[in-house]
Protein backbone atom coordinates (compact mmCIF):
# COMPACT_ATOMS: atom_id res chain seq x y z
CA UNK A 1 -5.51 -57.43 -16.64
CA UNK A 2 -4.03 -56.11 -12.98
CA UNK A 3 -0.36 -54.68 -12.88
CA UNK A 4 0.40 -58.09 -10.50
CA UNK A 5 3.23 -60.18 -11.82
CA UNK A 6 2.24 -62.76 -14.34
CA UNK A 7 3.73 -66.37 -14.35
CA UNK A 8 5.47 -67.52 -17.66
CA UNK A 9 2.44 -69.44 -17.96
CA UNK A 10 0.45 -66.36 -17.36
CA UNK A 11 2.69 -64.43 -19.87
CA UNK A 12 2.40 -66.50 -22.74
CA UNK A 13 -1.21 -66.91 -22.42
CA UNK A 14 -1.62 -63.72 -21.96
CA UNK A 15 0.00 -63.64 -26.00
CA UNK A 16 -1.86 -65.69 -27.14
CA UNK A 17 -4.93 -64.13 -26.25
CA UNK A 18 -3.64 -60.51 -27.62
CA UNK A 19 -1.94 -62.67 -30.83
CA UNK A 20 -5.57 -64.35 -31.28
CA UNK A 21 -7.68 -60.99 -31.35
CA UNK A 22 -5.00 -60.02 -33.50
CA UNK A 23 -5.90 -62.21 -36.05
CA UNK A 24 -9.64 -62.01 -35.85
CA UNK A 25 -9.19 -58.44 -36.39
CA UNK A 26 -6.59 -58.83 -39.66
CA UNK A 27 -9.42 -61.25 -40.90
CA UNK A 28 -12.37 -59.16 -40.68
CA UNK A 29 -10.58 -56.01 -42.31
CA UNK A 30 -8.90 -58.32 -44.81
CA UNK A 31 -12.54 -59.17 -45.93
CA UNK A 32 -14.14 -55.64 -45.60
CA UNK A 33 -11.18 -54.88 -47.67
CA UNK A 34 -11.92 -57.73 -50.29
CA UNK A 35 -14.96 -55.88 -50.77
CA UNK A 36 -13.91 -52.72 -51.96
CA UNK A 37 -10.58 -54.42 -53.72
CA UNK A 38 -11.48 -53.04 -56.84
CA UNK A 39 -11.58 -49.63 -55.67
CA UNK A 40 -7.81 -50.47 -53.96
CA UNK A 41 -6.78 -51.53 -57.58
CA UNK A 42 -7.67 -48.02 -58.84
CA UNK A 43 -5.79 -46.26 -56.13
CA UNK A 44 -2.85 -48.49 -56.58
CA UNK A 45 -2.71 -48.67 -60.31
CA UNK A 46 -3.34 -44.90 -60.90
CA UNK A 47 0.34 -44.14 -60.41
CA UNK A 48 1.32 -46.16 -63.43
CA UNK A 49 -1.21 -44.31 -65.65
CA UNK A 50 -1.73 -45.46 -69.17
CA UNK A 51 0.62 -48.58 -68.82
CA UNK A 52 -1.79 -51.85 -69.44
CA UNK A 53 -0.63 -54.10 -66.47
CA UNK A 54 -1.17 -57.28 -67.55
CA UNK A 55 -0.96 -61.42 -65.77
CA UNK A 56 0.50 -64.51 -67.37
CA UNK A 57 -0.18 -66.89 -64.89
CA UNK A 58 -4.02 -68.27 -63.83
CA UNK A 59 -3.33 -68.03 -60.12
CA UNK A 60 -1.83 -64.32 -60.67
CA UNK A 61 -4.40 -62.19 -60.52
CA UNK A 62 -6.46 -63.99 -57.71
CA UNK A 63 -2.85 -63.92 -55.25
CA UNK A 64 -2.69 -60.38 -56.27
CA UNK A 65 -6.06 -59.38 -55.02
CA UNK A 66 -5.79 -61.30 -51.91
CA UNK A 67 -2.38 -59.68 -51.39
CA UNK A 68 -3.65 -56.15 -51.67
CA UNK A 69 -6.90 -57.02 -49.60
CA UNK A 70 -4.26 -58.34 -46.68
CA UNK A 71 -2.27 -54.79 -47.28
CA UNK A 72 -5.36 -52.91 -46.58
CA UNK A 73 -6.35 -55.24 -43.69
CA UNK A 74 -2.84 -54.56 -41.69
CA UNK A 75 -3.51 -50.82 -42.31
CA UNK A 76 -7.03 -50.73 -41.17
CA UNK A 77 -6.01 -52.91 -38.44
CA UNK A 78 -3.28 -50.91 -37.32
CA UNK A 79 -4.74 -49.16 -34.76
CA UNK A 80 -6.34 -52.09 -32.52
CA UNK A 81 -2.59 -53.97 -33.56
CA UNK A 82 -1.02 -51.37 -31.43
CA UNK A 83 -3.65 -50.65 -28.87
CA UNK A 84 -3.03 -55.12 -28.77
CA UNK A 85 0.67 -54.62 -28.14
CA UNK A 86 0.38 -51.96 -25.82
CA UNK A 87 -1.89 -53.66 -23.58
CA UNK A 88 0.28 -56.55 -23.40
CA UNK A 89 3.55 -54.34 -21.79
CA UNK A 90 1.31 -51.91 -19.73
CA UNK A 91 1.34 -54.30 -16.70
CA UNK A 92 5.11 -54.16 -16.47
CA UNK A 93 5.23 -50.54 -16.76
CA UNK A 94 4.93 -48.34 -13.98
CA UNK A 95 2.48 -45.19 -13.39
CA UNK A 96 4.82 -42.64 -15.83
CA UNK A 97 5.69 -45.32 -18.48
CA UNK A 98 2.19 -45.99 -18.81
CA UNK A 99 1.66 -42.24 -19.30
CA UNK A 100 4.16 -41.83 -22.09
CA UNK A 101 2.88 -44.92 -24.06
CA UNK A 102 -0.89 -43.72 -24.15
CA UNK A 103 0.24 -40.06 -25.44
CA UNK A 104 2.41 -41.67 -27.63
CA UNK A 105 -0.30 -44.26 -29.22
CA UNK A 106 -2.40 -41.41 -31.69
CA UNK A 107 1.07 -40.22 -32.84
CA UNK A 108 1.72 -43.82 -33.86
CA UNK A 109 -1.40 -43.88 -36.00
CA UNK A 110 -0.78 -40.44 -37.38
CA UNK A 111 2.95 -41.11 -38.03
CA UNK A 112 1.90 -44.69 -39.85
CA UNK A 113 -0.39 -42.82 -41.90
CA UNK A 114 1.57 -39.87 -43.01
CA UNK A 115 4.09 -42.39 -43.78
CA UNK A 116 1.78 -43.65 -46.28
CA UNK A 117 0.64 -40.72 -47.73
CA UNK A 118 3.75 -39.54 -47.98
CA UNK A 119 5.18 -42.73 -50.37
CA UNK A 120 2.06 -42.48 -51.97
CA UNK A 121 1.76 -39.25 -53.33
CA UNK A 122 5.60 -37.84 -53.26
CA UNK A 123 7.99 -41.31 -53.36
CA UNK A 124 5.78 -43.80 -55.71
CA UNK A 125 5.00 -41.29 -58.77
CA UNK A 126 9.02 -40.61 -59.84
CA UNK A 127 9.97 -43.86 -58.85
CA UNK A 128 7.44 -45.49 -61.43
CA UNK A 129 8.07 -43.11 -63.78
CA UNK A 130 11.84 -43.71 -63.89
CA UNK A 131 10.98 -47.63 -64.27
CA UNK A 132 8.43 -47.61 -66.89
CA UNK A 133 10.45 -45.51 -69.05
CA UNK A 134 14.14 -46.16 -68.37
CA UNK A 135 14.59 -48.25 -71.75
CA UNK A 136 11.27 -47.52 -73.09
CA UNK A 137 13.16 -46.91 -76.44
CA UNK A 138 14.63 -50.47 -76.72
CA UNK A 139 11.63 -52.68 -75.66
CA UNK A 140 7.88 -51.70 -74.71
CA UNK A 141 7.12 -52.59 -71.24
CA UNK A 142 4.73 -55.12 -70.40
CA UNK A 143 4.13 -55.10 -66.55
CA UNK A 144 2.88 -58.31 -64.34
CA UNK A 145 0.33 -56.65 -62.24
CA UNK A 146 1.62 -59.11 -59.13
CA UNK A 147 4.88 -57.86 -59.53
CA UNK A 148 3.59 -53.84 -59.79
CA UNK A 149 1.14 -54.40 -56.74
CA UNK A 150 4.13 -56.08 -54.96
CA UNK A 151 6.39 -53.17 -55.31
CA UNK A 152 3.60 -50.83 -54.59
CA UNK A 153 2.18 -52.27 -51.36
CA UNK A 154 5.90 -53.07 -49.87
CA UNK A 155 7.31 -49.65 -50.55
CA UNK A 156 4.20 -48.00 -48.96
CA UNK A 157 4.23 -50.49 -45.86
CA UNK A 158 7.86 -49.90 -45.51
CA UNK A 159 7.97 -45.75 -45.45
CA UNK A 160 4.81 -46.16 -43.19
CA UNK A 161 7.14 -47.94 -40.60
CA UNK A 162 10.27 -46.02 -41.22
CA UNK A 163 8.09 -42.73 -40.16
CA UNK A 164 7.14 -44.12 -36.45
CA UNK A 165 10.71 -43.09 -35.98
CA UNK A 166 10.28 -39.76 -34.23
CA UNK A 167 7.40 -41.73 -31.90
CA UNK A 168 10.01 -44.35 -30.92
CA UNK A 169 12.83 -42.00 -30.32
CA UNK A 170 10.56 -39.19 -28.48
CA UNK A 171 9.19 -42.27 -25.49
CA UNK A 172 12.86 -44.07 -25.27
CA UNK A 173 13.55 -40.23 -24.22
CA UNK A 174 10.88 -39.78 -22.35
CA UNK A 175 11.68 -43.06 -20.44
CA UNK A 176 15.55 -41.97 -19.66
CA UNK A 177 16.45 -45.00 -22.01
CA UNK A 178 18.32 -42.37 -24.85
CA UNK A 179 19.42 -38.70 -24.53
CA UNK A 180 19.27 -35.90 -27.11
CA UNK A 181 23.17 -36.14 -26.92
CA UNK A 182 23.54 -39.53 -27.89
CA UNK A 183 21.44 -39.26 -30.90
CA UNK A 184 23.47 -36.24 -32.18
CA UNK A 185 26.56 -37.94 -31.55
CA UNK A 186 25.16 -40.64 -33.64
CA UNK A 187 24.11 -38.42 -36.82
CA UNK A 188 26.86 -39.33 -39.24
CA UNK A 189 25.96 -43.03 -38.70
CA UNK A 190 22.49 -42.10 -39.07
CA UNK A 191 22.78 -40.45 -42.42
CA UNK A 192 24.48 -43.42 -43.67
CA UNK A 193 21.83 -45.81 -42.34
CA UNK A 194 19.39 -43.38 -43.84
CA UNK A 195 21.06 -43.89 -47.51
CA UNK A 196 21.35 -47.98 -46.76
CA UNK A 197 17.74 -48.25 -46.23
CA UNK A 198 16.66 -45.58 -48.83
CA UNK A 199 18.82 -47.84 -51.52
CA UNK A 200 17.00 -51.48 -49.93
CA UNK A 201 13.20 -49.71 -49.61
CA UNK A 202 13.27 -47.90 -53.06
CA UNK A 203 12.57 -49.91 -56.29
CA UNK A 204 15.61 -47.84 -58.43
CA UNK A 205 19.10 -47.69 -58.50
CA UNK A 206 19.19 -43.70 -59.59
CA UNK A 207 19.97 -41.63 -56.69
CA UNK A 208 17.51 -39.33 -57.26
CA UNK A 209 14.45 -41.29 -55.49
CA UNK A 210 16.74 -42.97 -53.23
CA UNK A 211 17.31 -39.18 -52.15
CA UNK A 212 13.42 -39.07 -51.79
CA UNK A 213 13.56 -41.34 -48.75
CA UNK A 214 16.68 -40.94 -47.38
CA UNK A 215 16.23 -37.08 -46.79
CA UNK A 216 13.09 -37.11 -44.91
CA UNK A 217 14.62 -40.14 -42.59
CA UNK A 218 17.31 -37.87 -42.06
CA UNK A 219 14.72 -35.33 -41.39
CA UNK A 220 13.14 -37.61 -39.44
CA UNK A 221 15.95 -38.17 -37.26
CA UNK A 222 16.76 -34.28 -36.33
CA UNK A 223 13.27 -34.40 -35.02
CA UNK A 224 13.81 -37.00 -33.03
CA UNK A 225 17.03 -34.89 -31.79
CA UNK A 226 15.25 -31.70 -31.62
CA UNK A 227 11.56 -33.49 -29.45
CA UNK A 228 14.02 -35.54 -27.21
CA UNK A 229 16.05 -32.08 -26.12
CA UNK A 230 12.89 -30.39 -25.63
CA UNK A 231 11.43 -33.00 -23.07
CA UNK A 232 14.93 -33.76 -21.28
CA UNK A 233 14.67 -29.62 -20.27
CA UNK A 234 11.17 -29.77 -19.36
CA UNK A 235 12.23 -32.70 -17.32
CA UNK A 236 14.92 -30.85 -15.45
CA UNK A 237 12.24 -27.95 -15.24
CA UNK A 238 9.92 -30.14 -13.25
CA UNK A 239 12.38 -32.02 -10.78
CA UNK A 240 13.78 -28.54 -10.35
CA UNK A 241 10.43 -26.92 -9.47
């Protein structure tokens, strides 16, 4: 790819050939993920601890092994999704934009990942405890497996998004596109927004693990404040020197 102007023509097949390797890529860490799905079932199941998931269905099990395989493809295949996407924009950026993006693409990966660790080890344990034994007393839980591995897999997918937050806010600054002021002006809304998608990405109601997620994105957020501020003055430090 050159940084000359690309026809519509040009542009679209330009996405298809990024959307194609794309693909390829999801597919061969889908399967190198199918091999070592058992070993993903531990790791996913282990929060739940002595509970005996169980399937009613014949087709259950097999569309809950392909779904975690395809979970652990898209993480795998994060990295070369991104570097995909990036190298789609770059030739409309200029010299600077293109700067930004590349020092922003490891925090991307680290971001995604702490993400994950982070709903792993810290939002996943209390929120399946509070499930498997709210009512516990009245009837003995029986958990589908598809519908525990669905949970599971969304909520960790989810928080590993919500975390590229900081990344996204720290380049729009970098670019000129936000200010620090404009996000602080905006931190009432954001708490609220934190609290909305805390209630829609947790599995419970109690506002104790919706509290989990929606104080780190709040968190989150002040960084994003506290990173843009500190690049706006070393902005005005180099355009004054």
């Amino acid at each position: 790819m050159t940084d000359a102007k690309l026809t519509v023509l040009g542009h679209l097949n330009e996405l298809r050939k990024r959307l194609i390797r794309i693909v390829i890529a999801l597919a061969v860490t889908t399967t190198v993920s199918f091999i070592f799905y058992e070993r993903l079932f531990q790791i996913l199941i282990l929060p739940a601890r002595n509970i005996n998931l169980i399937f009613v269905e014949m087709t259950e099990m097999l569309g809950t092994v392909m779904r975690v395989c395809l979970a652990g493809g898209i993480v795998l295949a994060m990295p070369y999704i991104v570097h995909q996407m990036v190298m789609f924009i770059v030739p409309a950026l200029n010299r600077r934009e293109k700067k930004y993006l590349y020092i922003a693409m490891p925090f991307v990966f680290l971001m995604f990942a702490g993400g994950v660790v982070f709903g792993y080890f810290v939002l996943i344990p209390p929120a399946v405890e509070f499930l498997l034994n709210f009512g516990s007393d009245i009837a003995t839980p029986q958990i589908k497996i598809g519908n525990y591995i669905g949970i599971i897999t969304r909520l960790l997918l989810a928080i590993g998004l919500v975390f590229e937050l900081p990344v996204l806010t720290t380049v729009l600054a970098r670019l000129g596109i936000i200010k620090a002021h404009w996000l602080a002006r905006k931190r009432r809304l954001a708490i609220i927004f934190a609290f909305i998608l805390a209630a829609l990405i947790t599995p419970t109601f109690d506002p104790i693990n919706q509290s989990l997620v929606a104080i780190p994105l709040i968190i989150l957020y002040e960084l994003s404040i506290w990173l843009a501020k500190i690049f706006e003055r070393r902005d005005v430090q180099e355009a004054a020197g």
